[in-house]
Structures are given as C-alpha cells and as structure tokens.
N, C-alpha and C. Protein backbone atom coordinates (compact mmCIF):
# COMPACT_ATOMS: atom_id res chain seq x y z
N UNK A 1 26.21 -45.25 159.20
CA UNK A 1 26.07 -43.81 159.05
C UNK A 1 27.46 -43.21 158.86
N UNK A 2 27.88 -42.33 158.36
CA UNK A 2 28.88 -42.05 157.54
C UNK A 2 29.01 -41.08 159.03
N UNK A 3 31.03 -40.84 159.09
CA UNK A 3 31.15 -40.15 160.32
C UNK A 3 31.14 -38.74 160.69
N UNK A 4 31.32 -38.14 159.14
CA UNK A 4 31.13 -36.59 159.05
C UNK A 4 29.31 -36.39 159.46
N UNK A 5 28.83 -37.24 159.14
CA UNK A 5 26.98 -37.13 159.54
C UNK A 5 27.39 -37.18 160.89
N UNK A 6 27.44 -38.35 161.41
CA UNK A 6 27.39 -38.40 163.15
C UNK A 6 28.42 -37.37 163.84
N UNK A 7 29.54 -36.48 163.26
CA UNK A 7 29.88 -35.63 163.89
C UNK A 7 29.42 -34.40 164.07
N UNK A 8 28.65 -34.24 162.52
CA UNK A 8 27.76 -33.07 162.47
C UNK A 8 26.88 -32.99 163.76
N UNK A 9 26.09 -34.07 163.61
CA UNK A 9 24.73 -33.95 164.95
C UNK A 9 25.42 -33.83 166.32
N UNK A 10 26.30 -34.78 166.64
CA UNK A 10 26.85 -34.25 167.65
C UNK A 10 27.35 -32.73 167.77
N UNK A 11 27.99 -32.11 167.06
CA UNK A 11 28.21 -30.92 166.85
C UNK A 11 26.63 -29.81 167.34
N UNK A 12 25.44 -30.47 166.57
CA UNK A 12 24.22 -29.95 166.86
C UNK A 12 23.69 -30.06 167.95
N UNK A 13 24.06 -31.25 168.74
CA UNK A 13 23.91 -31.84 169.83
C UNK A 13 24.29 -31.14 170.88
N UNK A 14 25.81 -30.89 171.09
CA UNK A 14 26.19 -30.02 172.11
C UNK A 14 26.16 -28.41 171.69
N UNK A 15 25.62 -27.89 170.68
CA UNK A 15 25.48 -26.37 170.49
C UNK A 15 23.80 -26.35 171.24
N UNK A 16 23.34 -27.44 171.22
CA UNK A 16 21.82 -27.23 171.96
C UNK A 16 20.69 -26.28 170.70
N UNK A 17 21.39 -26.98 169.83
CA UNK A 17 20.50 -26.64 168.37
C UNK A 17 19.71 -27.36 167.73
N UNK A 18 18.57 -26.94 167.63
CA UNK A 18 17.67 -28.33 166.96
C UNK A 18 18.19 -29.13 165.88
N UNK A 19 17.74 -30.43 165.90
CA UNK A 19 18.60 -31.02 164.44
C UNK A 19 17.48 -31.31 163.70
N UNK A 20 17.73 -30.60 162.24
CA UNK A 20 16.45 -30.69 161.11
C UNK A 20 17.36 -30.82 160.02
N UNK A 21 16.98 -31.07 158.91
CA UNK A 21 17.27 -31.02 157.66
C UNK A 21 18.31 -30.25 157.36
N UNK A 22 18.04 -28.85 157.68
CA UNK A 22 18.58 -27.61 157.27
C UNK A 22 19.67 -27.35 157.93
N UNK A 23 19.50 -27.76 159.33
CA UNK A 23 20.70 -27.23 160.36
C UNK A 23 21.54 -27.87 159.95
N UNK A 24 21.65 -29.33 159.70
CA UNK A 24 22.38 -31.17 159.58
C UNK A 24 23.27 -30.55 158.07
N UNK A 25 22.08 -30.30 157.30
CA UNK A 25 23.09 -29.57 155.91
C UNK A 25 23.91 -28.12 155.98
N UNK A 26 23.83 -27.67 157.27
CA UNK A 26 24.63 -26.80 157.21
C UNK A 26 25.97 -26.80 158.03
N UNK A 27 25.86 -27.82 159.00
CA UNK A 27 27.07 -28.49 159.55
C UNK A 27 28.16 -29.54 158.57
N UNK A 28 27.15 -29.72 157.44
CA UNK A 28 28.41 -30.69 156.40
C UNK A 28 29.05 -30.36 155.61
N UNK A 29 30.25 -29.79 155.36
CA UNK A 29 30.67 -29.37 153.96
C UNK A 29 31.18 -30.13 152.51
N UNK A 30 30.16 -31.24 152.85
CA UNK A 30 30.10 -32.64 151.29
C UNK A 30 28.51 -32.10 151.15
N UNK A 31 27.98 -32.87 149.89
CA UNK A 31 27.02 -33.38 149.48
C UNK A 31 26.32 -34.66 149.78
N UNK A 32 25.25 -34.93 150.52
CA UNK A 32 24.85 -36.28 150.33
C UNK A 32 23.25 -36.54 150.20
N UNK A 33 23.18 -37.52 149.68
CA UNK A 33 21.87 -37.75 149.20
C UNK A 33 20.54 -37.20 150.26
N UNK A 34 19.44 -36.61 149.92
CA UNK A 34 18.39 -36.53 150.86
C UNK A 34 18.11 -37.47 151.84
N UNK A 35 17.95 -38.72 151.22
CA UNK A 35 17.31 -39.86 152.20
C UNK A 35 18.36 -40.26 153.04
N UNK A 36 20.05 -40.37 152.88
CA UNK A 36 20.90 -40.82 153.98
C UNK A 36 20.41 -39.42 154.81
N UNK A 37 20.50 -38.17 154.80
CA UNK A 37 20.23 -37.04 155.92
C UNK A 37 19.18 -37.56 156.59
N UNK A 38 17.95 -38.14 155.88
CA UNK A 38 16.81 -37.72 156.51
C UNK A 38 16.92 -39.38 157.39
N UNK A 39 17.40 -40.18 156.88
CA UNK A 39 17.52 -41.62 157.81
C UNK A 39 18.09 -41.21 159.08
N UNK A 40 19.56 -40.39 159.07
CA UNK A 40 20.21 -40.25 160.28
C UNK A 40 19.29 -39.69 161.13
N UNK A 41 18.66 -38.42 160.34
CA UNK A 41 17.81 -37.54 160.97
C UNK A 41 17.04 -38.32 162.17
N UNK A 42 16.51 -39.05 161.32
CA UNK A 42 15.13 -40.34 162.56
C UNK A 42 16.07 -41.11 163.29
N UNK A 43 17.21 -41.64 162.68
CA UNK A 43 17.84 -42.64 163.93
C UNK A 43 18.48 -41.82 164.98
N UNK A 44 18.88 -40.17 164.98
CA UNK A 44 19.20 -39.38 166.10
C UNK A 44 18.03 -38.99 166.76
N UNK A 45 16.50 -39.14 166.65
CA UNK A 45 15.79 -38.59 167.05
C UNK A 45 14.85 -39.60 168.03
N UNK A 46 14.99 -40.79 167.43
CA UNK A 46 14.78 -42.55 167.68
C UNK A 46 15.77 -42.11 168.98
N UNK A 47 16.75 -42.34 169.26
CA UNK A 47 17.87 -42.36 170.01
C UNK A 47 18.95 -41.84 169.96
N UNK A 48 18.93 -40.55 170.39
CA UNK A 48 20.56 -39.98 170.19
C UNK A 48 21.42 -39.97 170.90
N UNK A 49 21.70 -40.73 172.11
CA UNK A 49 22.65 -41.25 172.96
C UNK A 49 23.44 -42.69 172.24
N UNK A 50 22.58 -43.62 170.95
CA UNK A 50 23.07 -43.95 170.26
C UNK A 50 23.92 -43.75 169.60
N UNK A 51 23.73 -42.26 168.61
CA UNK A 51 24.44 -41.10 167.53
C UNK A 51 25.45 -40.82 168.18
N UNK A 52 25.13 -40.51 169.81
CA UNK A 52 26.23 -39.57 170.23
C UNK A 52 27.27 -40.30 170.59
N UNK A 53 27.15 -41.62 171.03
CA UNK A 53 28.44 -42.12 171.36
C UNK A 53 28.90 -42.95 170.06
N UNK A 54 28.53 -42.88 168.94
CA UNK A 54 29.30 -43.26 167.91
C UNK A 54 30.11 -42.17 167.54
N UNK A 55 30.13 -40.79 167.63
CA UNK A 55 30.65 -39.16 167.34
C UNK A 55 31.26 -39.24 168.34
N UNK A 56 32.47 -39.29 168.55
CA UNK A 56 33.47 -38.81 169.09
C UNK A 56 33.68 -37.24 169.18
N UNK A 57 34.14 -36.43 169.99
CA UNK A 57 34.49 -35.13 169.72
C UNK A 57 35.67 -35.17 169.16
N UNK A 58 35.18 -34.68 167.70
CA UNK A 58 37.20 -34.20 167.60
C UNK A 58 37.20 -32.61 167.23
N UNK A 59 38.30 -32.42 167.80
CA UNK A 59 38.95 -31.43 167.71
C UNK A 59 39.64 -30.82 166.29
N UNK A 60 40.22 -31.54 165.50
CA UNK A 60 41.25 -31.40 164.58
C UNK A 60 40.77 -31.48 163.16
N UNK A 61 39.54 -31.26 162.98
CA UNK A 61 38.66 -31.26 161.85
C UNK A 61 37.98 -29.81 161.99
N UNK A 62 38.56 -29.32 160.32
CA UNK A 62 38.49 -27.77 160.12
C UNK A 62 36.92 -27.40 160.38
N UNK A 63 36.76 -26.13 160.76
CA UNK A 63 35.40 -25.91 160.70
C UNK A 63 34.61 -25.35 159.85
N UNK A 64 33.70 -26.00 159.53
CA UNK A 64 32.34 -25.82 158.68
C UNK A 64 32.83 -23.98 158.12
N UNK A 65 32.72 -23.48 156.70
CA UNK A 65 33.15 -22.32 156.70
C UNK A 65 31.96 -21.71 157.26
N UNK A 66 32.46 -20.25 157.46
CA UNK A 66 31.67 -19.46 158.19
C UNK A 66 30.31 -18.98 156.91
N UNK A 67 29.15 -18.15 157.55
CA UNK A 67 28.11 -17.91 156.74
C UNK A 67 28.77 -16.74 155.74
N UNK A 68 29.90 -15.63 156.15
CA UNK A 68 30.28 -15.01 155.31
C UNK A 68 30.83 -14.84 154.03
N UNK A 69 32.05 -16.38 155.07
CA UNK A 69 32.73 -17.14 154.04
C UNK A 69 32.47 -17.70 152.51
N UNK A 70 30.83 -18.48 153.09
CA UNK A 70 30.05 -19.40 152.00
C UNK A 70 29.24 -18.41 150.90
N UNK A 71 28.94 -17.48 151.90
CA UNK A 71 28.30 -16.22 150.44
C UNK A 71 29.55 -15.18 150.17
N UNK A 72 30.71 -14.77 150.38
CA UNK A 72 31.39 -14.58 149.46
C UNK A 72 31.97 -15.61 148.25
N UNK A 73 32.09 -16.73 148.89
CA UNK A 73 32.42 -17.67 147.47
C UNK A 73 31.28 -18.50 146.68
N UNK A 74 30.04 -18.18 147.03
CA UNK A 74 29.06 -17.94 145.99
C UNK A 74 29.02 -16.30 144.90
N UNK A 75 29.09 -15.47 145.67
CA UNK A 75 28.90 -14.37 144.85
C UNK A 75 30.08 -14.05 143.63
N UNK A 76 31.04 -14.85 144.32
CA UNK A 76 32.55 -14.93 142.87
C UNK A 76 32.14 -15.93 141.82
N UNK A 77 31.68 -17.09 142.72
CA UNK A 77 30.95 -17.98 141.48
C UNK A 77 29.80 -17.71 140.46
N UNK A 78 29.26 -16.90 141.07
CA UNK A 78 27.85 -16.25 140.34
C UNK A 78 28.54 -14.90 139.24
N UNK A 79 29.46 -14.19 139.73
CA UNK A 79 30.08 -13.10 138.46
C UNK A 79 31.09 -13.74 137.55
N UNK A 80 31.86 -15.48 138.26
CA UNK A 80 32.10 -16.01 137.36
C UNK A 80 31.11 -16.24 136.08
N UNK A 81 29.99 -16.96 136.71
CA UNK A 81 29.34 -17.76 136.14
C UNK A 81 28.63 -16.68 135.12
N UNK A 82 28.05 -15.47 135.58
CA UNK A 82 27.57 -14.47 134.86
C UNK A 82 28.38 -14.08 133.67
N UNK A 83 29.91 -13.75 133.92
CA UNK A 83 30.61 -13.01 132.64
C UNK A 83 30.69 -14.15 131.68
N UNK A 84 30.87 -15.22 132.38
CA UNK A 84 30.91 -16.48 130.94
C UNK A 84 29.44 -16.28 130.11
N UNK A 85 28.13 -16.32 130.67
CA UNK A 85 27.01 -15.97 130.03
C UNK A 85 26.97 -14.85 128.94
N UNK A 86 27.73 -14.03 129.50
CA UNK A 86 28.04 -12.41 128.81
C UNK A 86 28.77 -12.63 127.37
N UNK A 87 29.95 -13.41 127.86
CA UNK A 87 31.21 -14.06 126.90
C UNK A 87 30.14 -14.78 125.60
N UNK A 88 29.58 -15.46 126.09
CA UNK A 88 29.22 -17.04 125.25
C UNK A 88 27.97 -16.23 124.16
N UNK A 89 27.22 -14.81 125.12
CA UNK A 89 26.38 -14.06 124.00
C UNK A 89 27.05 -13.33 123.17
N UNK A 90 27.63 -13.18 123.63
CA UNK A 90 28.94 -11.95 122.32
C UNK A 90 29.13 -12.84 121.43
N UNK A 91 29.53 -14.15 122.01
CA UNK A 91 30.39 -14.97 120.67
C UNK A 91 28.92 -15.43 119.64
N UNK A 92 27.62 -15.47 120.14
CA UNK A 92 26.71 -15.60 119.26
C UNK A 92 26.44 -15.23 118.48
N UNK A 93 26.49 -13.50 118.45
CA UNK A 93 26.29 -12.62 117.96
C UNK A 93 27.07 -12.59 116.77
C-alpha cells in the first residue's frame, strides 16, 4: 500500500472521521486508481491497527490544501479554461 494512502487513513483515523471513498480522496493530493483506494479501503476496515502501525505520524508533510484553497484554484482553471473556449471560437469564425 503506497504511504501517502496509509498516512491519509491514519490521518482519518485520529480525526475520528469515517473512512470512505470520498473522505480517503480528500486527504490525498495525487491521483490514484479506484481499485488501489477501494483495496486499502477493505484492508483498513479488515484491520486497522494493521494500517495504523504501518502510518507513522509525520509531522513534516504539507497539508492537504484547504477546501477554499482547492475551489479557488479550480475557479482560475475554469476562466482559464473558459477564455481559451472563447479564443478558439473567434478564431473559427
């Protein structure tokens, strides 16, 4: 299990937050396939005194950006992404 996964849950672990799909993807700031999430998912749920002592606490690993954070740098990407749409119809025209 990859260690940013097992730090995540631990992370979920001691916030006393359920661990689902959604929460697990919102503690990671990579991409990873559905089925590695949803494997860890069952082997923390199988046994998470397993999970947890492979997760170390660390300290020195930046934190997950904030919810504000992540929708302001969607909404720049989206008026990016919009004026290029705008751009690319003009040049059709």
């Amino acid at each position: 299990m990859d260690s940013q996964i097992q730090q995540a849950l631990g992370r979920l672990h001691r916030q006393g937050q359920t661990v689902s799909l959604a929460t697990l993807k919102g503690q990671l700031s990579g991409s990873y396939p559905m089925p590695v999430l949803i494997q860890a998912i069952k082997h923390y749920k199988q046994n998470p005194d397993s999970v947890l002592q492979l997760s170390p606490e660390v300290t020195d690993v930046p934190p997950v950006a904030e919810p504000d954070d992540r929708l302001a740098r969607l909404e720049r990407q989206i008026q990016a992404l919009t004026a290029r749409i705008e751009q690319l119809e003009a040049e059709r025209r």
